[in-house]
Protein backbone atom coordinates (compact mmCIF):
# COMPACT_ATOMS: atom_id res chain seq x y z
CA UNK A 1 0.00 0.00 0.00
CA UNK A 2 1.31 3.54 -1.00
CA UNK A 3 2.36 5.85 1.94
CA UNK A 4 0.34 8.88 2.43
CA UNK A 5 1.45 12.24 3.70
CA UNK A 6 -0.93 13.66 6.79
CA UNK A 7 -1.42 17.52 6.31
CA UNK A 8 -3.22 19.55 9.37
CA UNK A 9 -6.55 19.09 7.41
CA UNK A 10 -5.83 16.88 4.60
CA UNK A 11 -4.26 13.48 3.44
CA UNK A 12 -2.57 13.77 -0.02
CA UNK A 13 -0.35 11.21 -2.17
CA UNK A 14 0.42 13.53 -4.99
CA UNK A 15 3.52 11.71 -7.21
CA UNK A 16 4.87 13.59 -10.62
CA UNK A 17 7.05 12.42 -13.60
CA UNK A 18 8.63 15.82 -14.96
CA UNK A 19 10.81 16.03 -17.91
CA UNK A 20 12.80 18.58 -19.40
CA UNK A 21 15.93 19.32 -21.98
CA UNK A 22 18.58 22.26 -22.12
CA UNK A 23 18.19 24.60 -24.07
CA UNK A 24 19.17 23.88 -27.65
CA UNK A 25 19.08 20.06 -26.92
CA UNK A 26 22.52 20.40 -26.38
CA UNK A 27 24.03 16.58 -24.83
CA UNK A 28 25.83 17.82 -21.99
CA UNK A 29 24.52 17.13 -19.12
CA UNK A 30 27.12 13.96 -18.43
CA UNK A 31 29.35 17.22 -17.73
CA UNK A 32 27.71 18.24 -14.78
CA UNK A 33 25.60 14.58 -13.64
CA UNK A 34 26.40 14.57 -10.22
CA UNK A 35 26.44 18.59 -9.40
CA UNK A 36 22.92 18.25 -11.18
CA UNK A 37 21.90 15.64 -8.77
CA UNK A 38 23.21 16.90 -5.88
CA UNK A 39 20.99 20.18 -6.18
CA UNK A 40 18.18 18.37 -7.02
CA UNK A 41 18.49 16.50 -4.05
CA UNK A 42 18.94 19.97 -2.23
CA UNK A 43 15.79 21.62 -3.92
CA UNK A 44 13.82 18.58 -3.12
CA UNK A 45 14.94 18.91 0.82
CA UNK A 46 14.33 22.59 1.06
CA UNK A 47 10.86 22.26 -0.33
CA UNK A 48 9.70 19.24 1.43
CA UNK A 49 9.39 16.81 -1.29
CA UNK A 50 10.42 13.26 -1.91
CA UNK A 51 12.77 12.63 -5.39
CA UNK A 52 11.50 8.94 -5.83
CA UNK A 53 13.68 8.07 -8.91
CA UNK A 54 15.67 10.72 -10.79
CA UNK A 55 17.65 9.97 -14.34
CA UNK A 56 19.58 12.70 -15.45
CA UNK A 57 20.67 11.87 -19.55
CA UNK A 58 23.07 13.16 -21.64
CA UNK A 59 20.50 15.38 -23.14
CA UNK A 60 16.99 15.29 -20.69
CA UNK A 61 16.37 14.75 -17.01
CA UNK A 62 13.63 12.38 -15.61
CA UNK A 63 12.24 13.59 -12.22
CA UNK A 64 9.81 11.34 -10.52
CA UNK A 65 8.74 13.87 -7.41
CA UNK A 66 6.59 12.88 -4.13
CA UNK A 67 5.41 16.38 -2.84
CA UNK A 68 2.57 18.19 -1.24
CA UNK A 69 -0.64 19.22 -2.24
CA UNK A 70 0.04 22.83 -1.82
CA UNK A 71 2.51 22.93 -4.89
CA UNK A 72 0.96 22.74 -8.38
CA UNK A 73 3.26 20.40 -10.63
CA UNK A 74 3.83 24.01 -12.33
CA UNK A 75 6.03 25.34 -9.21
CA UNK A 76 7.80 22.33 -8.52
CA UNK A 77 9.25 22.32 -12.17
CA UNK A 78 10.31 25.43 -11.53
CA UNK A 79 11.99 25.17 -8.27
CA UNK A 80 13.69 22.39 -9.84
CA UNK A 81 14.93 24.25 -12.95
CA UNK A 82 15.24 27.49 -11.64
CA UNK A 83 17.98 26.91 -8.79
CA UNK A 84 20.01 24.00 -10.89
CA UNK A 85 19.72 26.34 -13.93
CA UNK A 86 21.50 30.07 -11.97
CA UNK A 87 23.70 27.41 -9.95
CA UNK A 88 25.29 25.72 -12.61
CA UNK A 89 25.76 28.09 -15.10
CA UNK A 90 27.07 30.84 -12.34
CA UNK A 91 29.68 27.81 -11.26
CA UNK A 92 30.39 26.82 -14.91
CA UNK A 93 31.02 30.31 -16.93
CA UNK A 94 32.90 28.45 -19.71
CA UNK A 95 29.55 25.83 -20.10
CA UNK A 96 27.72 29.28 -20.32
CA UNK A 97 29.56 30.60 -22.93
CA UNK A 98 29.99 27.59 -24.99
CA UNK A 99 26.74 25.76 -24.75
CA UNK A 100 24.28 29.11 -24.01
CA UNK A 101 25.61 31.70 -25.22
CA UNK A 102 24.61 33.97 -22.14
CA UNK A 103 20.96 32.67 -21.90
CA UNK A 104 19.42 30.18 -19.11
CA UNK A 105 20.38 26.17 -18.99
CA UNK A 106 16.95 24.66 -19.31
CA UNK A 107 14.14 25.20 -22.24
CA UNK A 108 11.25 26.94 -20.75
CA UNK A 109 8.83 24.10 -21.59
CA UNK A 110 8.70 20.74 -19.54
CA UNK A 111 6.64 17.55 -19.32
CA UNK A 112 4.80 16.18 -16.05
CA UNK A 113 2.77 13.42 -15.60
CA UNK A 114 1.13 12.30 -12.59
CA UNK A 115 0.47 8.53 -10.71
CA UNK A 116 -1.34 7.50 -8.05
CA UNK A 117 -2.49 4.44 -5.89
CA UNK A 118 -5.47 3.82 -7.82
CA UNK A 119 -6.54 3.78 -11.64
CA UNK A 120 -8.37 6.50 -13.51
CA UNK A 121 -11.22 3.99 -14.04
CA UNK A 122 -11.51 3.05 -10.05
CA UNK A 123 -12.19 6.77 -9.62
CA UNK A 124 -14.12 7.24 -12.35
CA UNK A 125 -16.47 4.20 -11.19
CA UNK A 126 -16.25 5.14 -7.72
CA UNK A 127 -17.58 8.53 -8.80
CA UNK A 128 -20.59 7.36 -10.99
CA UNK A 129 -21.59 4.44 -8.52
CA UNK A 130 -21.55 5.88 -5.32
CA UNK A 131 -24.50 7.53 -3.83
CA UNK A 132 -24.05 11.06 -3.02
């Protein structure tokens, strides 16, 4: 049985498959794997949310994300990109200039998906069959 997280008024199991490319598609991310990682990790612990599998490619990251309710898959993307993104290219000038050409390290556009413990068609059924 999946875990949930206990809020003050709430119970919540809220799971998210992001991915997202630099800019350019450029294949460089085996450059800076384990800095990438390692600030993921970070971002994840500073805004309370679990990393449950994380693949970082040569050209793409896979982020598979545990998190609360109160962020929309929209924010956690972005607290994600955003701080990897200023971190790496502000410790990595010559990646910058070679790769970016003074613009930001990730494309603005991502993909998420989200899981959960049970299938669309439980809810769906659970929804028409019950009586409200």
């Amino acid at each position: 049985m999946e875990e949930y997280r206990s809020h003050a008024h709430s119970i919540s199991l809220c799971k998210y498959h992001f991915v997202w490319c630099p800019k350019y598609r450029h294949g460089m991310l085996e450059l800076i794997r384990d800095e990438l990682a390692e600030l993921f990790r970070g971002t994840a612990e500073r805004f309370g949310h679990e990393i449950v599998s994380m693949e970082i490619a040569t050209d793409h990251v896979h982020l598979f994300v545990e998190a609360d309710p109160k962020w929309s898959p929209g924010e956690i993307a972005k607290q994600f990109k955003g701080y990897s993104g200023r971190t790496i290219l502000k410790r990595h000038p010559e990646i910058k200039q070679r790769y970016f050409w003074g613009s930001g390290l990730w494309k603005g556009g991502y993909y998420v998906g989200t899981t959960g413990a049970v299938s669309e068609d439980v809810v769906r059924r659970y929804i028409e069959e019950t009586e409200h």
